[in-house]
Protein backbone atom coordinates (compact mmCIF):
# COMPACT_ATOMS: atom_id res chain seq x y z
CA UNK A 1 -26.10 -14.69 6.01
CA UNK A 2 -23.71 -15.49 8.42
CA UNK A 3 -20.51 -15.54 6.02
CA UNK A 4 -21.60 -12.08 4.58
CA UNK A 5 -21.26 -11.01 8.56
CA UNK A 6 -18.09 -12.67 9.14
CA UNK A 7 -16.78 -11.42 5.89
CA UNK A 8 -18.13 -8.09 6.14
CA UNK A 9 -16.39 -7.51 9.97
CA UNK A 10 -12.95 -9.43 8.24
CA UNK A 11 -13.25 -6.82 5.53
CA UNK A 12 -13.26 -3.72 8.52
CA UNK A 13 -10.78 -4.96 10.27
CA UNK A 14 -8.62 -4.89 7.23
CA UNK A 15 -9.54 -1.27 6.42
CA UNK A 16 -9.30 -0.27 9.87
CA UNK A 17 -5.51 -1.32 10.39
CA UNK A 18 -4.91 0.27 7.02
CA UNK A 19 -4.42 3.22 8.52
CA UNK A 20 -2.39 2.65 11.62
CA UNK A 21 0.84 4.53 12.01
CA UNK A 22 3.78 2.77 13.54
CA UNK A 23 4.89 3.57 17.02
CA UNK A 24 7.11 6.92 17.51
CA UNK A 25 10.50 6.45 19.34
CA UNK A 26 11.78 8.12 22.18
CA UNK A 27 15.00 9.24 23.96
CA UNK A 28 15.35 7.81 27.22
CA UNK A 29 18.44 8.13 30.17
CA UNK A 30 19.60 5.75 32.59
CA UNK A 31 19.23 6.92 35.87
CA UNK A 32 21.64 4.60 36.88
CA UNK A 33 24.95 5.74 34.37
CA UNK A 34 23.54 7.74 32.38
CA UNK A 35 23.30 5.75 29.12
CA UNK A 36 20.97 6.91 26.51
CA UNK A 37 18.73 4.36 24.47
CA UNK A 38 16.19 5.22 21.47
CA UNK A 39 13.07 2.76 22.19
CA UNK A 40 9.36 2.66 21.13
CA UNK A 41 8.46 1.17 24.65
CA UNK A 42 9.06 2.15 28.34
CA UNK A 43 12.47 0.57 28.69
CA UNK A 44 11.66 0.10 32.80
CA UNK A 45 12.07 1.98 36.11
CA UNK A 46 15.10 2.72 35.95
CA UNK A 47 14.92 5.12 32.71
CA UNK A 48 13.67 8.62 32.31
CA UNK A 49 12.53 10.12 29.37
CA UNK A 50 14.43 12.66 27.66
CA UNK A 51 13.14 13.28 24.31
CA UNK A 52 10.45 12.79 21.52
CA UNK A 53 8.70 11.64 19.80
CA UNK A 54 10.75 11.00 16.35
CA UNK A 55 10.21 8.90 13.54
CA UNK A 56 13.37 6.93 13.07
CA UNK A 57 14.93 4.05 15.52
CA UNK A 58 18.33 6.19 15.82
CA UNK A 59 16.03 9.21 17.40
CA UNK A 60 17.59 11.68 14.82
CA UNK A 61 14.31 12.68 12.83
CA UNK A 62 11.63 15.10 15.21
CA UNK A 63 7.95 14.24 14.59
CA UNK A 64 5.44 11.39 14.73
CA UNK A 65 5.73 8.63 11.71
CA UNK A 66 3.92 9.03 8.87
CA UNK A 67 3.60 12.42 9.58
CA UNK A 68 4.08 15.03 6.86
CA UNK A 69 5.98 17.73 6.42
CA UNK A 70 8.66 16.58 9.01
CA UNK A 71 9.11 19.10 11.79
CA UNK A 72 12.46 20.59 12.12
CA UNK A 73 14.78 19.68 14.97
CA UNK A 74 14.83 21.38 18.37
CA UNK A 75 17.40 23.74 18.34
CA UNK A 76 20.60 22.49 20.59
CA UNK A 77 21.09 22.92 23.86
């Protein structure tokens, strides 16, 4: 009884993460120099966030991954 338990909550788990989407990416700007860095994670304090979300690690495509249709970039400033 207990295996069909274990196997049945191993078996979720699996189905569950199935359907995770990766991380999006963001533009961030040092405060410091003024640097700008593409990163799924807070880079630190001394960073501000200047764009996003976007799908790719080079912060060129707009929209959340595994999204679909892809949203069309902002228009220039």
């Amino acid at each position: 009884m207990k295996s069909r338990i274990v196997i049945a909550a191993v078996s979720t788990l699996f189905a569950i993460s199935a359907f995770a989407a990766p991380a999006p990416w963001y533009k961030w700007r040092s405060k410091l120099d003024g640097k700008a860095l593409c990163t799924q994670t807070y880079p630190g304090q001394g960073w501000e966030k200047v764009s996003g979300p976007y799908k790719d690690g080079r912060c060129e495509t707009v929209g959340l991954p595994g999204e679909y249709p892809p949203r069309p970039l902002p228009p220039s400033k």
